[in-house]
C-alpha atoms as a PDB file:
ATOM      1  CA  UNK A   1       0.000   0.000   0.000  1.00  0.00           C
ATOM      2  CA  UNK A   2       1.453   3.492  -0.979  1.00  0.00           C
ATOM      3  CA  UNK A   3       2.145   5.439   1.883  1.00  0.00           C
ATOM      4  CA  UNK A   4      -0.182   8.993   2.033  1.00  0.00           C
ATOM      5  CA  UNK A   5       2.315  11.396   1.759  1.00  0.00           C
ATOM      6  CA  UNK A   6       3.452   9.735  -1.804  1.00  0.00           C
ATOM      7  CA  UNK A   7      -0.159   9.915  -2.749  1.00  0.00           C
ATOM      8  CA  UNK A   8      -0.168  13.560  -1.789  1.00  0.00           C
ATOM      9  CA  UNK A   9       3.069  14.272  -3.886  1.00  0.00           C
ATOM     10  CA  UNK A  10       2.127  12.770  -6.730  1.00  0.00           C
ATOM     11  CA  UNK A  11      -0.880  14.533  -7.140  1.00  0.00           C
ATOM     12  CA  UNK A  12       0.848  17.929  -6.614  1.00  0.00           C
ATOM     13  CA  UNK A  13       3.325  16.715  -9.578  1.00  0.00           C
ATOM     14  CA  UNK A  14       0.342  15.905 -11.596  1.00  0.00           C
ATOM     15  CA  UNK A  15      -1.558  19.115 -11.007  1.00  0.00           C
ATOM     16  CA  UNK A  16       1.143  21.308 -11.370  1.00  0.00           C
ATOM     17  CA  UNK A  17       2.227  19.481 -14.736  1.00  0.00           C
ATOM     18  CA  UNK A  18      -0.954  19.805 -15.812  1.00  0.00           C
ATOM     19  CA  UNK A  19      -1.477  23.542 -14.469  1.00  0.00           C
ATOM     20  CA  UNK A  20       2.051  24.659 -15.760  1.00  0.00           C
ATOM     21  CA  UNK A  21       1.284  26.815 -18.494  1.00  0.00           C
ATOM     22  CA  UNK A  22      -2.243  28.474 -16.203  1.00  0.00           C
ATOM     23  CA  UNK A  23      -2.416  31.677 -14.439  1.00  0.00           C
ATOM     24  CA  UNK A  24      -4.051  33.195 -11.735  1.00  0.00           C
ATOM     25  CA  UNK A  25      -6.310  36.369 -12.645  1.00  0.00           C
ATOM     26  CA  UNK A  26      -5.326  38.620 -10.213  1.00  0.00           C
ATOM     27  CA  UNK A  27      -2.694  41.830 -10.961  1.00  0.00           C
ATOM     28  CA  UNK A  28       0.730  39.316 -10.826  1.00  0.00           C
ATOM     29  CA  UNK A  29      -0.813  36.578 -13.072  1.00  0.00           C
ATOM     30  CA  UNK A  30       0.445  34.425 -10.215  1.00  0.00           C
ATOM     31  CA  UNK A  31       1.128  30.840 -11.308  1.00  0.00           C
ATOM     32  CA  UNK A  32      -2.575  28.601 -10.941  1.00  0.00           C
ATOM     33  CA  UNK A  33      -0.783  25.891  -9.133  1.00  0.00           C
ATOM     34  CA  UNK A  34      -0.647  27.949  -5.930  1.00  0.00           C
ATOM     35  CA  UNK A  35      -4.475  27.453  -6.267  1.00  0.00           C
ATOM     36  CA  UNK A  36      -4.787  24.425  -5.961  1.00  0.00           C
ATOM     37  CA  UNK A  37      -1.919  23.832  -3.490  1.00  0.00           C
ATOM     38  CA  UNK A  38      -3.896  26.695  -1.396  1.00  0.00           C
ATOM     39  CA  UNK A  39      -7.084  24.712  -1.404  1.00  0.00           C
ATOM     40  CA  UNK A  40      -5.079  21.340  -0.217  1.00  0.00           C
ATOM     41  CA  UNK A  41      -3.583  23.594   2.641  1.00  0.00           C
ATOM     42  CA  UNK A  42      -6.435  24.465   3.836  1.00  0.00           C
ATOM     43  CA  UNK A  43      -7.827  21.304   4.724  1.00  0.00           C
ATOM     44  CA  UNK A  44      -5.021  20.405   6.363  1.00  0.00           C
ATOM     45  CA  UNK A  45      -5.506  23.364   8.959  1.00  0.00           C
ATOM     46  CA  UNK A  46      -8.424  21.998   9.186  1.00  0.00           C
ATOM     47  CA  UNK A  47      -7.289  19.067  10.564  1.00  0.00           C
ATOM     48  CA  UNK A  48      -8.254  17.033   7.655  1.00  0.00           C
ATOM     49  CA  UNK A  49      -5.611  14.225   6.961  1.00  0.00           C
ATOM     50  CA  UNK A  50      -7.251  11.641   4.471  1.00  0.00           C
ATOM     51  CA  UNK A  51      -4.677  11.889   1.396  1.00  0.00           C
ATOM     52  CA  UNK A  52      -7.300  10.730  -0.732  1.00  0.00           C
ATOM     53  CA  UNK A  53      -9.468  14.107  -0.136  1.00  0.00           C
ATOM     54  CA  UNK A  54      -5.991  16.254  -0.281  1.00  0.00           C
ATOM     55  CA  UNK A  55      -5.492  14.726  -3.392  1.00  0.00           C
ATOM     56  CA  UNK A  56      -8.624  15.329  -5.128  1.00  0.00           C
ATOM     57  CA  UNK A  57      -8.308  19.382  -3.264  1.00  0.00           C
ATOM     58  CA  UNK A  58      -4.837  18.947  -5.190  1.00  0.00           C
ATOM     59  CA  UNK A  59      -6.646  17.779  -8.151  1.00  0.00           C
ATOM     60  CA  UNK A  60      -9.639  19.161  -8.325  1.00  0.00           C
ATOM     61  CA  UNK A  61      -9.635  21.844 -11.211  1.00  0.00           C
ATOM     62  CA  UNK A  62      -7.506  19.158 -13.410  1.00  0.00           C
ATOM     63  CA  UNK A  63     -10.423  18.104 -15.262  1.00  0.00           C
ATOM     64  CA  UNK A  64     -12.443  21.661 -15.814  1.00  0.00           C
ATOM     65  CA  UNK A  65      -9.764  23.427 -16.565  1.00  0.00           C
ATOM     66  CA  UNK A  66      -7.421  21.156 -18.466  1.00  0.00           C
ATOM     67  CA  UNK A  67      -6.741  18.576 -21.109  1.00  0.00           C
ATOM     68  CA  UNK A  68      -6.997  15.970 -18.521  1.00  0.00           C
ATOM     69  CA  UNK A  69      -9.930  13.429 -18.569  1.00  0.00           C
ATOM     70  CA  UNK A  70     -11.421  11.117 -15.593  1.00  0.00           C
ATOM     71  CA  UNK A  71      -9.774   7.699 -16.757  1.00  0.00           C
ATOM     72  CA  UNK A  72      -6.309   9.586 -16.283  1.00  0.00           C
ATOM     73  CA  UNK A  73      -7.142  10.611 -12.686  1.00  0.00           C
ATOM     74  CA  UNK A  74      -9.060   6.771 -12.332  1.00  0.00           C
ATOM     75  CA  UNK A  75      -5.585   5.004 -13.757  1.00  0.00           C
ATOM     76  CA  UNK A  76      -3.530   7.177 -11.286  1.00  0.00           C
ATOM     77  CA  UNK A  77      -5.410   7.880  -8.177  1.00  0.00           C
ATOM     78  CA  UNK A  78      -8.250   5.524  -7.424  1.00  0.00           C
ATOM     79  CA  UNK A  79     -11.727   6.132  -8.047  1.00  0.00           C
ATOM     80  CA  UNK A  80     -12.400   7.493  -4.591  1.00  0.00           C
ATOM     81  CA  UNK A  81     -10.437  10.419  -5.880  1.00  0.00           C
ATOM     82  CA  UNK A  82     -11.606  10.503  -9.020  1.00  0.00           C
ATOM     83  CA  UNK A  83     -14.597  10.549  -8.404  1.00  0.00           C
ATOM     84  CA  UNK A  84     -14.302  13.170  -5.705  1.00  0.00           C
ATOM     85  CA  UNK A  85     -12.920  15.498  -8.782  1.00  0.00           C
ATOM     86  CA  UNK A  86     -15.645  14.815 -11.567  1.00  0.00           C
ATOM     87  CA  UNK A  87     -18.132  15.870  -8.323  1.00  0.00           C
ATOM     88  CA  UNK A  88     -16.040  19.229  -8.201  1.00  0.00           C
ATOM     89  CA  UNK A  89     -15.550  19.873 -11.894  1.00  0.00           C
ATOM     90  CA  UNK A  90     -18.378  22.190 -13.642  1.00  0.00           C
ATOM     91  CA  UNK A  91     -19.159  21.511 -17.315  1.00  0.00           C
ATOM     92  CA  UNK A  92     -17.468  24.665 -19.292  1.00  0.00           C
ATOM     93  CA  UNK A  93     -20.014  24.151 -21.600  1.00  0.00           C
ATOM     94  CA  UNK A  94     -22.400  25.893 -19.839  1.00  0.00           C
ATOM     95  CA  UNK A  95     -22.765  29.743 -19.237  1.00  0.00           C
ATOM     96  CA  UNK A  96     -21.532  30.800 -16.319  1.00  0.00           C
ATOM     97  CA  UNK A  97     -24.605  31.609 -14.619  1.00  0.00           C
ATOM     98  CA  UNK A  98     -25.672  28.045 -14.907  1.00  0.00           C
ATOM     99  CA  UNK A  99     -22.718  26.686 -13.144  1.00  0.00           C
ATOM    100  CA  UNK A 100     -23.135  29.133 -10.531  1.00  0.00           C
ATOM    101  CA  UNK A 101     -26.476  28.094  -9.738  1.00  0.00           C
ATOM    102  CA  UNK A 102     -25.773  24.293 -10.796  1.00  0.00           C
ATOM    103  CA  UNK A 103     -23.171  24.397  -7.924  1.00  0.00           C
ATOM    104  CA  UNK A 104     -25.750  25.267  -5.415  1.00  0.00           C
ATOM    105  CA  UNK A 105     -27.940  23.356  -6.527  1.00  0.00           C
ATOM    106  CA  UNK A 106     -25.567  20.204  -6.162  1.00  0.00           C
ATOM    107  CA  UNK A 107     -23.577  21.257  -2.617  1.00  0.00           C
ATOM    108  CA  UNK A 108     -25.976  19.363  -1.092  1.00  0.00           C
ATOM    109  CA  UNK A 109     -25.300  16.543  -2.847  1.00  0.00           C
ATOM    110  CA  UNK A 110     -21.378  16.054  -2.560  1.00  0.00           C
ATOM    111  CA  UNK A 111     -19.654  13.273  -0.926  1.00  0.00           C
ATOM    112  CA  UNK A 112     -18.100  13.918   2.704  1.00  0.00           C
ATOM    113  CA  UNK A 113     -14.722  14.302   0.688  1.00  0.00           C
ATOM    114  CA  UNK A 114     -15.900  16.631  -1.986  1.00  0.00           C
ATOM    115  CA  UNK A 115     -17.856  18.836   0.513  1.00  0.00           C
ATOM    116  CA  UNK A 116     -14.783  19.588   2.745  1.00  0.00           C
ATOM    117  CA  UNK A 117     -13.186  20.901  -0.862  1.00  0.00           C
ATOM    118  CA  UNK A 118     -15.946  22.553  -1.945  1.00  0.00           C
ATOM    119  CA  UNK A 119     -15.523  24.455   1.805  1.00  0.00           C
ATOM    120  CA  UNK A 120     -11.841  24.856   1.260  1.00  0.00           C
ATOM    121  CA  UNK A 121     -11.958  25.876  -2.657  1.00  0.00           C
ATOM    122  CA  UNK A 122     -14.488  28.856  -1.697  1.00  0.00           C
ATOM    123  CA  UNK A 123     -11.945  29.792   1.447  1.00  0.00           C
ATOM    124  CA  UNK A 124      -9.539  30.143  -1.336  1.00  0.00           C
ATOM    125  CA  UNK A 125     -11.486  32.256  -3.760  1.00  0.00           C
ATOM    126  CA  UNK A 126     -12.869  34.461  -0.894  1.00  0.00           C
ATOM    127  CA  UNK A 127      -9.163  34.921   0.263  1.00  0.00           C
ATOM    128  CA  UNK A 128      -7.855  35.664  -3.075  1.00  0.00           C
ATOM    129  CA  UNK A 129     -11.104  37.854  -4.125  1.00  0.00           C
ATOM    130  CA  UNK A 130     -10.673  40.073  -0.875  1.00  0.00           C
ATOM    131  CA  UNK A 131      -6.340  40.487  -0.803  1.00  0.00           C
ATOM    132  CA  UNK A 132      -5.521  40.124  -5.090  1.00  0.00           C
ATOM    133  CA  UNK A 133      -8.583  40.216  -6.833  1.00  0.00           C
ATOM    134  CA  UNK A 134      -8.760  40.402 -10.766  1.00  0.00           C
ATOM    135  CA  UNK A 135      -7.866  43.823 -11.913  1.00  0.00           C
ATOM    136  CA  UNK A 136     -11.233  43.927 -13.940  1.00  0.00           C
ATOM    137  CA  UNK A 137     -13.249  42.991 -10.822  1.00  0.00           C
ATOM    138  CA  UNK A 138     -15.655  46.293  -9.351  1.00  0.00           C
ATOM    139  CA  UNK A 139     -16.336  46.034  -6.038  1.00  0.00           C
ATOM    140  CA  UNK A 140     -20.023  45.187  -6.103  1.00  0.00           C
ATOM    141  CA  UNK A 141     -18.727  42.115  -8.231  1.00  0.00           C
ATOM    142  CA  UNK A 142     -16.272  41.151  -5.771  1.00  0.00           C
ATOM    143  CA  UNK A 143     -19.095  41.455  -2.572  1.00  0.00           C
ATOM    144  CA  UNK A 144     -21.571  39.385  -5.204  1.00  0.00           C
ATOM    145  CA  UNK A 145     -19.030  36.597  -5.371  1.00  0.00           C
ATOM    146  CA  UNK A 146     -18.842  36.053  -1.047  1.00  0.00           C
ATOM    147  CA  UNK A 147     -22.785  36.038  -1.811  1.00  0.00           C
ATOM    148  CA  UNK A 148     -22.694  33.196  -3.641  1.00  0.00           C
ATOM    149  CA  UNK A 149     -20.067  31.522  -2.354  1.00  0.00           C
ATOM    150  CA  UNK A 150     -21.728  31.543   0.694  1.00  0.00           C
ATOM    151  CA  UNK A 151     -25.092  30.344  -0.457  1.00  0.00           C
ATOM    152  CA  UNK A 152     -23.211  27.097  -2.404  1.00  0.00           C
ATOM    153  CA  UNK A 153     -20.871  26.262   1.611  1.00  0.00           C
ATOM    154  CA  UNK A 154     -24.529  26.746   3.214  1.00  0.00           C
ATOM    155  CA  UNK A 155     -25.465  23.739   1.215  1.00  0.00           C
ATOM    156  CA  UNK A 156     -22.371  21.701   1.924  1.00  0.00           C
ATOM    157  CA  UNK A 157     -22.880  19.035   4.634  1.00  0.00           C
ATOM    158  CA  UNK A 158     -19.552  19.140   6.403  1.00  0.00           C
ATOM    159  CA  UNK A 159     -18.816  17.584   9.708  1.00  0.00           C
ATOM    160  CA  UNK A 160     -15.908  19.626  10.801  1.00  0.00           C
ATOM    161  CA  UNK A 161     -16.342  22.868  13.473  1.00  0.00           C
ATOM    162  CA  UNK A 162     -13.419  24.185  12.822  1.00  0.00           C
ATOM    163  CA  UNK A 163     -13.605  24.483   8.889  1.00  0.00           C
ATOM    164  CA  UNK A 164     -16.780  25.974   9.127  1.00  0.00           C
ATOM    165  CA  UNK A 165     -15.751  28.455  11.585  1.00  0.00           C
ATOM    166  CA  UNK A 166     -12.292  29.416   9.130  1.00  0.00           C
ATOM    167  CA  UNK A 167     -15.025  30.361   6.069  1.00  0.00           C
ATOM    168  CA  UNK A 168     -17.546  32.196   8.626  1.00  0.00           C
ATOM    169  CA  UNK A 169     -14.222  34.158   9.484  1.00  0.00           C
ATOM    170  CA  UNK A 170     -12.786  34.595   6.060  1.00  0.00           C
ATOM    171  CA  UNK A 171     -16.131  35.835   4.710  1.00  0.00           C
ATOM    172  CA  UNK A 172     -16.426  38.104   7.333  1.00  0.00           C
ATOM    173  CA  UNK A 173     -13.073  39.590   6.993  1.00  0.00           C
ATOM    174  CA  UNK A 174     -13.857  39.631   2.638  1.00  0.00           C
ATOM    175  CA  UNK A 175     -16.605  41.672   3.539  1.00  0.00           C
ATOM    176  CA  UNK A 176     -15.147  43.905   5.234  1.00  0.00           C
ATOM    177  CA  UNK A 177     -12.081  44.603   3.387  1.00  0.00           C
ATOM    178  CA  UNK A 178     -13.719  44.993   0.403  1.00  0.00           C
ATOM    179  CA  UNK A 179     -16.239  47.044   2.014  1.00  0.00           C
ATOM    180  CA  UNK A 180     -13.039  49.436   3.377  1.00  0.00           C
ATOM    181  CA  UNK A 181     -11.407  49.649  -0.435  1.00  0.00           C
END
């Protein structure tokens, strides 16, 4: 059996191979990885340990916004992970509104695993949206987003205090930082 923290690596390497070209929207174009790696970190201060869950946080824009498709992620990480990531992926094909409200609409839905994500993807976004967000993004756009994400972690079923009390706090402090701009 493959020890957890290999698991964990090698779905950093993938990620970031597959992420290597992407960048971040905000004003430094920062490299996407850090996303991703971001997201992982979180539920780790979360006190979430399951490597199969940090790998499909590590993971979990591979498919949506990449070349990659789900037997790739089955072949190489199980299809608890994989599945975790098709659970977290939106279909691009769609206009944006409709994933918005398609990712409400299926929080309630999402495994244990892909809920704590979900939780620690919009702690991300909210983070990055208050401190660096994208140079094109007003204010009311910004405040808007925290809306929303906050409607789609409502409808998350996760069992863990102290992640739920880390996005009550970071959407409290987005709000008001944007609100003092």
């Amino acid at each position: 059996m493959e020890e957890p923290s290999a698991l964990i690596l090698r779905a950093t390497q993938f990620a970031a191979l597959k992420h290597r070209d992407q960048r971040r929207k905000d004003h430094a174009a920062s490299p996407y990885i850090i996303h991703p790696v971001t997201v992982a970190h979180e539920l780790t201060l979360a006190g979430i340990a399951d490597p199969e869950v940090i790998a499909a946080a590590l993971l979990h824009d591979t498919l949506e916004d990449t070349e990659t498709v789900p037997a790739e992620l089955l072949a190489a990480f199980g299809e608890r992970v994989c599945k975790m990531v098709q659970e977290l992926t939106d279909d691009k094909e769609l206009p944006k509104a409709e994933r918005k409200r398609l990712q409400v609409e299926h929080a309630p839905g999402l495994s244990p695993g892909a809920a704590l994500v979900k939780v620690c993807d919009k702690i991300a976004n909210i983070t990055d949206i208050t401190h660096s967000p994208p140079p094109d993004w007003s204010t009311e756009r910004r405040m808007q987003y925290l809306g929303w994400a906050e409607t789609v972690v409502a409808g998350c079923n996760v069992d863990n205090d102290q992640l739920k009390q880390r996005f009550v706090d970071v959407l409290a402090n987005g709000r008001e930082g944007i609100k003092n701009v």
